[in-house]
C-alpha atoms as a PDB file:
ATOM      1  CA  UNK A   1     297.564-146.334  17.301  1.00  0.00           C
ATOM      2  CA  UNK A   2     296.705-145.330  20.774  1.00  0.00           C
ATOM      3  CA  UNK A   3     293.128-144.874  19.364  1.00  0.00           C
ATOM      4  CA  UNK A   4     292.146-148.259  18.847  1.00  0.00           C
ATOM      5  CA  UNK A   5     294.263-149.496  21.871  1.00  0.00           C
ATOM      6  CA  UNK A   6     291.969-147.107  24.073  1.00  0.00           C
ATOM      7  CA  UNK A   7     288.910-148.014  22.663  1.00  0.00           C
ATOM      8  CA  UNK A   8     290.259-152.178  23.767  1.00  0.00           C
ATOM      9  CA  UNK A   9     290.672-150.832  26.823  1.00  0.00           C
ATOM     10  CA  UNK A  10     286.963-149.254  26.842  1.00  0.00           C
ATOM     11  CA  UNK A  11     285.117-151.798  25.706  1.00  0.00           C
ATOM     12  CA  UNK A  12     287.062-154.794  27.926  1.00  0.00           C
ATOM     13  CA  UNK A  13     286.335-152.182  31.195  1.00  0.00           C
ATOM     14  CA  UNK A  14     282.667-152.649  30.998  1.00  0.00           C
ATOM     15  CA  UNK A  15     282.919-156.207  30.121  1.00  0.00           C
ATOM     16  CA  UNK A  16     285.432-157.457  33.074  1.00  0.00           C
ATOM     17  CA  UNK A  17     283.431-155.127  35.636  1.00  0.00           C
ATOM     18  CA  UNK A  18     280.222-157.709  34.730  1.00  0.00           C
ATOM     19  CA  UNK A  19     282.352-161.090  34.835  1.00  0.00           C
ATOM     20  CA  UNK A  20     282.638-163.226  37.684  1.00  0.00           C
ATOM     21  CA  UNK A  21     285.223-165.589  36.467  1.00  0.00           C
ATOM     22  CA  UNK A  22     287.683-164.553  33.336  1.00  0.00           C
ATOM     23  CA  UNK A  23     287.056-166.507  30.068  1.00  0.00           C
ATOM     24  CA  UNK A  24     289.330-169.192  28.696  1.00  0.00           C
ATOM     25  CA  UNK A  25     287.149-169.739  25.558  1.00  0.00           C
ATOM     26  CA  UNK A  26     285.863-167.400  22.795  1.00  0.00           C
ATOM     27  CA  UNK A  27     282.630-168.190  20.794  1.00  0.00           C
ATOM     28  CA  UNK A  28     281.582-166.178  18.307  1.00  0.00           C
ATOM     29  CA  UNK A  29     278.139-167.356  16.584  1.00  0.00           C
ATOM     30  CA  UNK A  30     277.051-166.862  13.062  1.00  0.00           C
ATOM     31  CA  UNK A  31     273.756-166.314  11.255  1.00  0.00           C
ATOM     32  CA  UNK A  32     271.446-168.711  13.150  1.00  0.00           C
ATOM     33  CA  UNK A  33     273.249-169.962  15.467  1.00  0.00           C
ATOM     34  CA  UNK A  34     272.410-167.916  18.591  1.00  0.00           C
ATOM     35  CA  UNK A  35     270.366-170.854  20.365  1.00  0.00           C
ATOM     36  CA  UNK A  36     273.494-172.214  21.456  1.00  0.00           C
ATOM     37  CA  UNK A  37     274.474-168.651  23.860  1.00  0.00           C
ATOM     38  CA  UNK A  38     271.081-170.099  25.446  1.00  0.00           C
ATOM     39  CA  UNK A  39     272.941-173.383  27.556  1.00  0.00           C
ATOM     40  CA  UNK A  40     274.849-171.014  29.246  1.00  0.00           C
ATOM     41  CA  UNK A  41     273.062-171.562  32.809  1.00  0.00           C
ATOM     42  CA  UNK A  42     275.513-171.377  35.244  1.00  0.00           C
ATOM     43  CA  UNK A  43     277.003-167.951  36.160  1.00  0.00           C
ATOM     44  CA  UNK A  44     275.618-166.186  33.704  1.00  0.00           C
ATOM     45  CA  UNK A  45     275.487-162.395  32.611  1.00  0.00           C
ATOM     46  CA  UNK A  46     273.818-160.991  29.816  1.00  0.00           C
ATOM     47  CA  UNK A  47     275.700-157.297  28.362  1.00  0.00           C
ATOM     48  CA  UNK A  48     273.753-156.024  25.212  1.00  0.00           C
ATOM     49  CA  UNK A  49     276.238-154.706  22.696  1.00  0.00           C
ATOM     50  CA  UNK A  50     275.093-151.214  23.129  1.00  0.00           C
ATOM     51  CA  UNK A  51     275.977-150.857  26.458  1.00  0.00           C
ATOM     52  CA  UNK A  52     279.333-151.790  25.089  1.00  0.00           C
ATOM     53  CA  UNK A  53     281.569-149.040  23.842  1.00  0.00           C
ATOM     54  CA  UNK A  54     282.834-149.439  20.588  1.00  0.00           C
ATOM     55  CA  UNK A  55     280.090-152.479  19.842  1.00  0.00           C
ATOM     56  CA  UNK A  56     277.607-152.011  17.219  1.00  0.00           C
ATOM     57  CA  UNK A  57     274.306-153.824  17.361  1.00  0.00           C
ATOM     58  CA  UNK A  58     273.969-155.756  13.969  1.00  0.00           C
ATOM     59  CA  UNK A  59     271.566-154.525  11.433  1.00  0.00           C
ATOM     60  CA  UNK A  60     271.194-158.249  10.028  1.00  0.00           C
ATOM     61  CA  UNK A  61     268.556-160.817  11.100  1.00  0.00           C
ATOM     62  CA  UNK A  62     270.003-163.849  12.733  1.00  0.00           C
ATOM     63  CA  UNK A  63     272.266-161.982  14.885  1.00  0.00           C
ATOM     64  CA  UNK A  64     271.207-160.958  18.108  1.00  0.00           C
ATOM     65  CA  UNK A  65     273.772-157.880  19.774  1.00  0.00           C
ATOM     66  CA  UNK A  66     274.848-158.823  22.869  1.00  0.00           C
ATOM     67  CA  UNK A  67     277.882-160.651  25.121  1.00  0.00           C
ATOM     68  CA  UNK A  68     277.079-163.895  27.175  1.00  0.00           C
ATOM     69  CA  UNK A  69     279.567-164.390  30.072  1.00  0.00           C
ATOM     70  CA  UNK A  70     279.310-167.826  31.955  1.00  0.00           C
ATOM     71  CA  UNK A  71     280.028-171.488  32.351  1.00  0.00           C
ATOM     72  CA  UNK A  72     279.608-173.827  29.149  1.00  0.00           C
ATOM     73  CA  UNK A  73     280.363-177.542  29.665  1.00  0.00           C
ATOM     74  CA  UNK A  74     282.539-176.801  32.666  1.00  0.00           C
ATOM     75  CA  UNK A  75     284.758-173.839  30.636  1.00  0.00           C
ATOM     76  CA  UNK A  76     284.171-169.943  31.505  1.00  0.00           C
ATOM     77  CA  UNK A  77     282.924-168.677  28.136  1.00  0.00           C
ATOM     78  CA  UNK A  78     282.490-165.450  26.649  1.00  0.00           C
ATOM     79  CA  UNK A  79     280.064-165.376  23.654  1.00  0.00           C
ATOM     80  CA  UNK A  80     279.392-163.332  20.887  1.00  0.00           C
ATOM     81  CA  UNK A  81     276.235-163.310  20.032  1.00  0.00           C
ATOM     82  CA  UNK A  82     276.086-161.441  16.718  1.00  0.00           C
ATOM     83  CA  UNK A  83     278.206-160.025  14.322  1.00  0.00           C
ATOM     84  CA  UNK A  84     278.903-156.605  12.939  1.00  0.00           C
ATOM     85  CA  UNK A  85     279.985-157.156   9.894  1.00  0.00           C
ATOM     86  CA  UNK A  86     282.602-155.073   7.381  1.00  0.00           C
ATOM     87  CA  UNK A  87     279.727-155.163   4.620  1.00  0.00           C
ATOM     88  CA  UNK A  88     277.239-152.941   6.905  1.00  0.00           C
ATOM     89  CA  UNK A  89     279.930-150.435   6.279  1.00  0.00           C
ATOM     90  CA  UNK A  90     282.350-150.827   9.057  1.00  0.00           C
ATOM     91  CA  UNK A  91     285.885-150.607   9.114  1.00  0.00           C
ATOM     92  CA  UNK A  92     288.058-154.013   9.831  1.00  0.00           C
ATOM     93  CA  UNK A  93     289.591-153.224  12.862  1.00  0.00           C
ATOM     94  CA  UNK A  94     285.675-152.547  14.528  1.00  0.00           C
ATOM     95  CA  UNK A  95     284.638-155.783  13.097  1.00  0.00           C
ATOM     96  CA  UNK A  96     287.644-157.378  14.869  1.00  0.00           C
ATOM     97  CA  UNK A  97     287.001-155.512  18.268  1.00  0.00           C
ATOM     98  CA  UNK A  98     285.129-158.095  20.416  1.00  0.00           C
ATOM     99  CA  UNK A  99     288.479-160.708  19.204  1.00  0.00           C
ATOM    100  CA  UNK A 100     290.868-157.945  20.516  1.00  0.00           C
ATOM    101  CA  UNK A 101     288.864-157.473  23.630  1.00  0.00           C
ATOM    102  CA  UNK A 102     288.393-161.393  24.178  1.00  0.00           C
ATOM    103  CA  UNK A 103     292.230-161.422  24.068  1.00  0.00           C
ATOM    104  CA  UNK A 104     292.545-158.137  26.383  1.00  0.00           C
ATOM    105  CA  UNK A 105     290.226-160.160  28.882  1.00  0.00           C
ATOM    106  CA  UNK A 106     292.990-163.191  28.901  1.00  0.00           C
ATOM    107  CA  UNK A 107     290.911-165.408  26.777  1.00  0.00           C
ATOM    108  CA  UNK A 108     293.201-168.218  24.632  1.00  0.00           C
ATOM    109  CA  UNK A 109     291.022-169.548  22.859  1.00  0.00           C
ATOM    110  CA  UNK A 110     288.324-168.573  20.543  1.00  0.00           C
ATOM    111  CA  UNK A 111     285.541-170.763  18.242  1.00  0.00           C
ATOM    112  CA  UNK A 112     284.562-168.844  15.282  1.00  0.00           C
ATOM    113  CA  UNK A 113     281.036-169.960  13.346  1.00  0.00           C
ATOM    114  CA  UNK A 114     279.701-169.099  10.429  1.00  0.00           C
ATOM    115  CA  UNK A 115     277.057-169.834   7.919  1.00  0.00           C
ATOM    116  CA  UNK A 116     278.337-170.432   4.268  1.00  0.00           C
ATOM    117  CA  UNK A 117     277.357-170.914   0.946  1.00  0.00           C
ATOM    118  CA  UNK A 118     279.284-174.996  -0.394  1.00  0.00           C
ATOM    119  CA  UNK A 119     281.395-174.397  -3.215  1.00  0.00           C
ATOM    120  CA  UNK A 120     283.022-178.025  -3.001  1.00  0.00           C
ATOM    121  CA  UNK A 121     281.368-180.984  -4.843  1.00  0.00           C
ATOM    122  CA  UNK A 122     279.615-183.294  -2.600  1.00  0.00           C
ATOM    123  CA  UNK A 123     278.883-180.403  -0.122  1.00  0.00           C
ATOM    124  CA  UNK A 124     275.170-179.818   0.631  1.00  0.00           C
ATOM    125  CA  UNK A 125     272.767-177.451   2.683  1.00  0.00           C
ATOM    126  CA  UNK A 126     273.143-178.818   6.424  1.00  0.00           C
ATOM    127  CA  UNK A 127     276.581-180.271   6.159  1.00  0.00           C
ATOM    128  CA  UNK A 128     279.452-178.909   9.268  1.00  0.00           C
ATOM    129  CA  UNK A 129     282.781-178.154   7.602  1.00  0.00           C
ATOM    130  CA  UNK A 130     285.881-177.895   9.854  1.00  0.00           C
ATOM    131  CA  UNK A 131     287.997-174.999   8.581  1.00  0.00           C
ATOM    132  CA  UNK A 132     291.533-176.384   7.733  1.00  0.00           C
ATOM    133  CA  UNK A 133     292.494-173.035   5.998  1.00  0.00           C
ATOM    134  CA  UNK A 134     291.304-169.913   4.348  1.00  0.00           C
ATOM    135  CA  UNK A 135     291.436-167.132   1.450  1.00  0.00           C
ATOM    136  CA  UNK A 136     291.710-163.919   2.494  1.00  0.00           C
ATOM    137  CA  UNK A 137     289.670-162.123  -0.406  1.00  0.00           C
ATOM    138  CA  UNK A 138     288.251-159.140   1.607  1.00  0.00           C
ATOM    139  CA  UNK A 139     290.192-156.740  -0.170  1.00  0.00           C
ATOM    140  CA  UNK A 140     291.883-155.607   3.390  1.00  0.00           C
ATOM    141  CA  UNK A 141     293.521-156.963   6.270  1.00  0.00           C
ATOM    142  CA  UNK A 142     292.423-155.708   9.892  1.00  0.00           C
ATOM    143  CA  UNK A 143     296.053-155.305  10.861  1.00  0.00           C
ATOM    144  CA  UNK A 144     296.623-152.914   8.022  1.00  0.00           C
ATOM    145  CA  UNK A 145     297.965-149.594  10.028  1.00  0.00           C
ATOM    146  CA  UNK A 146     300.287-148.220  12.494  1.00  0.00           C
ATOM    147  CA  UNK A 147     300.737-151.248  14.701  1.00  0.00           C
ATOM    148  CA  UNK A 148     300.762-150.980  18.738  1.00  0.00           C
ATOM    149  CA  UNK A 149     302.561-153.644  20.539  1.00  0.00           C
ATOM    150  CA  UNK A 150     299.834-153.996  22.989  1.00  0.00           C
ATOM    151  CA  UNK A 151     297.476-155.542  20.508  1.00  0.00           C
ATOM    152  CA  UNK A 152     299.914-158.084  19.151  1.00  0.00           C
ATOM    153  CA  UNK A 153     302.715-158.943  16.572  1.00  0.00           C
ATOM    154  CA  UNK A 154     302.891-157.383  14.049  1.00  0.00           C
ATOM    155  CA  UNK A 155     303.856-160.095  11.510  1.00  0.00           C
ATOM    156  CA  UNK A 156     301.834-163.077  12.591  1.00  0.00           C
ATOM    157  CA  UNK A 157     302.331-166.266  11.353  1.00  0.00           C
ATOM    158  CA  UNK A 158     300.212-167.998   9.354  1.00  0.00           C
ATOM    159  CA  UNK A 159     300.900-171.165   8.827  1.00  0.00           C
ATOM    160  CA  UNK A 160     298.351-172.870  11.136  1.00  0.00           C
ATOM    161  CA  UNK A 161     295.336-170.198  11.519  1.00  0.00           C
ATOM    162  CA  UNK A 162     293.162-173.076  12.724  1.00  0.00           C
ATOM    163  CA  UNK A 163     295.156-175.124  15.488  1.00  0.00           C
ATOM    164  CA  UNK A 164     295.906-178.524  14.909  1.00  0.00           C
ATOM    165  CA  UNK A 165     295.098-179.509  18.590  1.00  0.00           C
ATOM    166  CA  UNK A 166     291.157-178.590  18.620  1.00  0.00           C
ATOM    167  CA  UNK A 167     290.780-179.899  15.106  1.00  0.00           C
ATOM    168  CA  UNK A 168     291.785-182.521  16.374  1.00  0.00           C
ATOM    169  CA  UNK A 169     289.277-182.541  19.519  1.00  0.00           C
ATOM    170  CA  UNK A 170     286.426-181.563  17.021  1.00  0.00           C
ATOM    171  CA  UNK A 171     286.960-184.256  14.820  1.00  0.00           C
ATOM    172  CA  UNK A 172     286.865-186.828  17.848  1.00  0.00           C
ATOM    173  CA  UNK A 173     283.693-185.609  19.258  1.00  0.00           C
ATOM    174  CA  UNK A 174     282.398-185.185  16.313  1.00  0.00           C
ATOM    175  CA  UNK A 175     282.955-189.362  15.590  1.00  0.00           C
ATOM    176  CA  UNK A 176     281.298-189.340  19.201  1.00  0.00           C
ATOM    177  CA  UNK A 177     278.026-187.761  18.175  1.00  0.00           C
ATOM    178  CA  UNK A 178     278.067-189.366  14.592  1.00  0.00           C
ATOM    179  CA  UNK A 179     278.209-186.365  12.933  1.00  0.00           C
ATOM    180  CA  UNK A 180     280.580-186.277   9.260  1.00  0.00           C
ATOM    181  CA  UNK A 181     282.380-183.360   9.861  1.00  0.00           C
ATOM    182  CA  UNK A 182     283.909-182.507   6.344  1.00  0.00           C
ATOM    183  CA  UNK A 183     287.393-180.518   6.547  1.00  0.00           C
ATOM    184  CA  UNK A 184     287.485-177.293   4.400  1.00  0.00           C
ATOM    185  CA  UNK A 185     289.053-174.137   3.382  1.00  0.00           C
ATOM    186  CA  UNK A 186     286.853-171.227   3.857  1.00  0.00           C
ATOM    187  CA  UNK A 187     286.835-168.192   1.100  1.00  0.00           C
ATOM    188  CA  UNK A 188     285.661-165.211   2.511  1.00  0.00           C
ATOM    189  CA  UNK A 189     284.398-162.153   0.375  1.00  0.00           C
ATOM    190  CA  UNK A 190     283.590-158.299   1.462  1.00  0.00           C
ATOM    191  CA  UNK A 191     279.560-159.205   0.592  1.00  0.00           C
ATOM    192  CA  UNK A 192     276.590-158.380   0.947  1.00  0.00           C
ATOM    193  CA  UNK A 193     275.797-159.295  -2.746  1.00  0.00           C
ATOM    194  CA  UNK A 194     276.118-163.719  -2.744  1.00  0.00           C
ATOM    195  CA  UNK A 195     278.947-164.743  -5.282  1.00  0.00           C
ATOM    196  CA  UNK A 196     278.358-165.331  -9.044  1.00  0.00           C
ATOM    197  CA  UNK A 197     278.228-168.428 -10.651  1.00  0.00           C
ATOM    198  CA  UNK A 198     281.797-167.422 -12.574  1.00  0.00           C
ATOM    199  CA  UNK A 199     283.087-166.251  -9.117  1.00  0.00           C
ATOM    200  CA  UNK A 200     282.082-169.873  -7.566  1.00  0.00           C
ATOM    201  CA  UNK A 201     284.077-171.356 -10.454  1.00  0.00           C
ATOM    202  CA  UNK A 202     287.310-168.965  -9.583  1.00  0.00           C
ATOM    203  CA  UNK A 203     286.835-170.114  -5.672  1.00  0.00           C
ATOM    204  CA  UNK A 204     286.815-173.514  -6.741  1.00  0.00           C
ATOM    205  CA  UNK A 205     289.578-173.492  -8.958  1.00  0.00           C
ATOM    206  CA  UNK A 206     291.762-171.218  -6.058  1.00  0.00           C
ATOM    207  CA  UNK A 207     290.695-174.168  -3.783  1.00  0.00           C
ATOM    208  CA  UNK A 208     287.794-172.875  -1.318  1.00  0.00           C
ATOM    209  CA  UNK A 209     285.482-175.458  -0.387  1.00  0.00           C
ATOM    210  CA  UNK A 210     282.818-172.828   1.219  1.00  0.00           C
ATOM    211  CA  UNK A 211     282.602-169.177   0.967  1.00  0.00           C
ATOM    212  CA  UNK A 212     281.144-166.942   3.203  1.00  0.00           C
ATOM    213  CA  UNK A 213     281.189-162.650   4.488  1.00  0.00           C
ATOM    214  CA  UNK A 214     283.091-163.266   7.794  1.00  0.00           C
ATOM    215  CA  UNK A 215     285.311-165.475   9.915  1.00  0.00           C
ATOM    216  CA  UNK A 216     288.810-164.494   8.456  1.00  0.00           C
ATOM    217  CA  UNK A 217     289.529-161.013   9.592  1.00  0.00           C
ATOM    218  CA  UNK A 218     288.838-162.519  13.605  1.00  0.00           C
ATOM    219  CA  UNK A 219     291.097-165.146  12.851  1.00  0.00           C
ATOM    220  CA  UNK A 220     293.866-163.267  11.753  1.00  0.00           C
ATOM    221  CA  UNK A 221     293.437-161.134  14.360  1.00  0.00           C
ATOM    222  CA  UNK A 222     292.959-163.411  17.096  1.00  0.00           C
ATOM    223  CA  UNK A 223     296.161-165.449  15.832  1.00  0.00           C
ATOM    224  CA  UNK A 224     297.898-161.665  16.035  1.00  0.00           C
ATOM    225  CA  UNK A 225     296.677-161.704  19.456  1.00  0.00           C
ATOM    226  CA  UNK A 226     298.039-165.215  20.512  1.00  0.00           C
ATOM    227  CA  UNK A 227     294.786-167.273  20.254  1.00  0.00           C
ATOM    228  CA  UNK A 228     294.259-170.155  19.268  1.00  0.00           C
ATOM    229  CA  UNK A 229     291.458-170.631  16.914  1.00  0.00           C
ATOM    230  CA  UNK A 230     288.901-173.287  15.900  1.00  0.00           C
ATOM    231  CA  UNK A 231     286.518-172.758  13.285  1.00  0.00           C
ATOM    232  CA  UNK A 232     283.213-174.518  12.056  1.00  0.00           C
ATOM    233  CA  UNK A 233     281.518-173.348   8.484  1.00  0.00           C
ATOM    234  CA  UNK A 234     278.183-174.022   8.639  1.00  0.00           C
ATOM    235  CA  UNK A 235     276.796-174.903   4.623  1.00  0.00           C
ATOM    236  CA  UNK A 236     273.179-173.003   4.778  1.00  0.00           C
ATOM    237  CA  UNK A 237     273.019-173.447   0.768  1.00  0.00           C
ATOM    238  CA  UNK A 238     274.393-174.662  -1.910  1.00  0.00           C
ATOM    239  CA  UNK A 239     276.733-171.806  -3.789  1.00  0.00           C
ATOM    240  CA  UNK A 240     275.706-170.042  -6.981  1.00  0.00           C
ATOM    241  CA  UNK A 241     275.405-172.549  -9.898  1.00  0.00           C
ATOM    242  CA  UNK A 242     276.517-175.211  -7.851  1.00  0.00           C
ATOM    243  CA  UNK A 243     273.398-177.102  -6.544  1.00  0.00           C
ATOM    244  CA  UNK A 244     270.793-179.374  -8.292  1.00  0.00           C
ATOM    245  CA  UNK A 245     269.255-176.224 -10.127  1.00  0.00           C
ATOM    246  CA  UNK A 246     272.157-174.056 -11.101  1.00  0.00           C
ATOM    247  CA  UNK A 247     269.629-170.935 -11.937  1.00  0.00           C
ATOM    248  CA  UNK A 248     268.326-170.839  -7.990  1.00  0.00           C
ATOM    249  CA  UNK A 249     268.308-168.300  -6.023  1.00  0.00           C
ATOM    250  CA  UNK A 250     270.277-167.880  -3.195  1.00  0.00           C
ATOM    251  CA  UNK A 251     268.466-165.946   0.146  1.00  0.00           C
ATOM    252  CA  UNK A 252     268.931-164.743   3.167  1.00  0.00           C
ATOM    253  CA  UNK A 253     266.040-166.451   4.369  1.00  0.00           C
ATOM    254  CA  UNK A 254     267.169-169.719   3.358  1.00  0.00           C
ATOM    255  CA  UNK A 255     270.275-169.086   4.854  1.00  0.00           C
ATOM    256  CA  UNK A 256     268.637-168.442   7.970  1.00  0.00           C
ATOM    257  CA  UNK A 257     266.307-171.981   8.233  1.00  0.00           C
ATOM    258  CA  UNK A 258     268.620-174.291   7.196  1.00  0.00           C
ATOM    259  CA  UNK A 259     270.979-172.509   9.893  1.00  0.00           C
ATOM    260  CA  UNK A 260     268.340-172.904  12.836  1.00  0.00           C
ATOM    261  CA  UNK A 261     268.582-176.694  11.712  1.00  0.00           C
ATOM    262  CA  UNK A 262     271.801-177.371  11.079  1.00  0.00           C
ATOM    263  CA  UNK A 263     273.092-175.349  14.213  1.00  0.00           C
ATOM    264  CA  UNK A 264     271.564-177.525  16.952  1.00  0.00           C
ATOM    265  CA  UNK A 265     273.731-180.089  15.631  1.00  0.00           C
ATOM    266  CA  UNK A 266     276.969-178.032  15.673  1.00  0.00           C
ATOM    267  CA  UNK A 267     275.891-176.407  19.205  1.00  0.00           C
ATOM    268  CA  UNK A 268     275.874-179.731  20.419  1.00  0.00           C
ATOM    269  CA  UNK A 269     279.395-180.291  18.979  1.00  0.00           C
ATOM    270  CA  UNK A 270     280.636-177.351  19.820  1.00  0.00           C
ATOM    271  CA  UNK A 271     279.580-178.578  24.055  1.00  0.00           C
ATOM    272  CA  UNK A 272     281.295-181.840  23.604  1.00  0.00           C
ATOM    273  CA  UNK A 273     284.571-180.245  22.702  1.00  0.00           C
ATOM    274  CA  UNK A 274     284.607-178.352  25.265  1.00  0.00           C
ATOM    275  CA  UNK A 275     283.835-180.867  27.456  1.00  0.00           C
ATOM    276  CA  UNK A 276     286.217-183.031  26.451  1.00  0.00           C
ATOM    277  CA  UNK A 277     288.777-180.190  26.420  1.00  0.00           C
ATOM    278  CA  UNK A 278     287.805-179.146  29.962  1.00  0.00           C
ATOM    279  CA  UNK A 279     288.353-182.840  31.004  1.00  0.00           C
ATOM    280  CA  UNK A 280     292.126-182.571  29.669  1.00  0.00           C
ATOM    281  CA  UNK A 281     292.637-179.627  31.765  1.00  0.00           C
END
């Protein structure tokens, strides 16, 4: 397993050589929502992914490739600015790289984004959703493999992926800023082709509110690692057979415009956490 510990190593190397204070929050941002890396001002440094070893630049649009180290609200912040995602053909453990290298870096935190498709009744395009839990239906798990003791436990617990303290802070700023923040459970799938109608019906009856190609392997490996997580679906459409015309098609471009809406809204939620969390520190 020394492999992937040496490549954690690698990759955190270039990374801590560039930052001048170490983070104590994670951010990783989702289709769209890449506006938000831009209100880091103070102290900040700008790595592109491919000066990164081990980091892949993503291949989708939406995501731009490259780490954003500096001061957000008050908290040292390392963001992610772009996924590489298992359905471009990578394995789960390089997906899950930048979450083992936030935790390498002594990060304790991490915010995980993403932009789903709402399974749940009453759900529609533009609406936050507060992940509560999720569904594992990637057909792996990025822990799968000789384990190294370095990286984490082996058998983490599961119980509370998504800590009860910053729901808790989300769901007071987010009464703050008027926002409904909707608690959820999260379904994630391997992708890239969008979820049948029949498939929306399964979700629904397994008890996933939104479903999207992402989030869950970082959280199981960041709650391996000893993070705590916090994690925001953003609804970008309405799942397959589920909104007002049940024959519409679902598209990445539509995805990506309701996203540059909908995410000024949770980038602004997303600051007033950590402000708030900053102040309590």
């Amino acid at each position: 397993m020394s492999g992937l510990y040496d490549a954690v190593q690698a990759a955190t190397n270039v990374i801590a050589h560039e930052t001048i204070a170490p983070p104590q929050v994670a951010i990783v941002l989702g289709s769209g929502l890449g506006p938000l890396a831009d209100r880091v001002v103070h102290r900040r440094i700008v790595i592109e992914y491919d000066r990164i070893p081990g980091f892949e630049p993503p291949g989708i649009s939406g995501h731009a490739g490259r780490v954003i180290l500096g001061d957000l609200a008050g908290v040292p912040v390392i963001i992610f600015q772009g996924r590489f995602h298992y359905y471009e053909g990578h394995e789960l453990s390089a997906v899950t790289l930048p979450m083992r290298v936030a935790a390498a870096l002594g990060t304790k935190h991490v915010i995980l984004t993403a932009a789903t498709g709402g399974i749940a009744f009453g759900l529609r395009p533009g609406d936050l959703c507060l992940v509560t839990d999720h569904l594992n239906l990637m057909g792996g798990n990025p822990l799968r493999g000789p384990h190294d003791h370095r990286l984490g436990v082996r058998f983490p617990d599961m119980t509370q992926v998504y800590s009860p303290f910053w729901r808790s802070l989300a769901t007071e700023a987010a009464s703050e800023l008027g926002i409904d923040l909707k608690p959820g459970v999260y379904a994630s799938l391997p992708g890239p082709s969008y979820e049948t109608p029949a498939e929306i019906r399964m979700l629904r009856a397994l008890g996933a509110d939104v479903v999207g190609m992402s989030m869950v392997p970082e959280a199981i490996v960041a709650r391996a690692s000893g993070m705590d997580v916090l994690g925001f679906a953003m609804v970008t459409n309405a799942a397959a057979g589920s909104g007002e015309d049940p024959s519409a098609e679902i598209t990445h471009e539509e995805v990506l415009d309701v996203a540059k809406v909908a995410g000024g809204r949770l980038g602004d939620l997303i600051v007033r956490i950590l402000g708030q969390w900053h102040g309590k520190n």
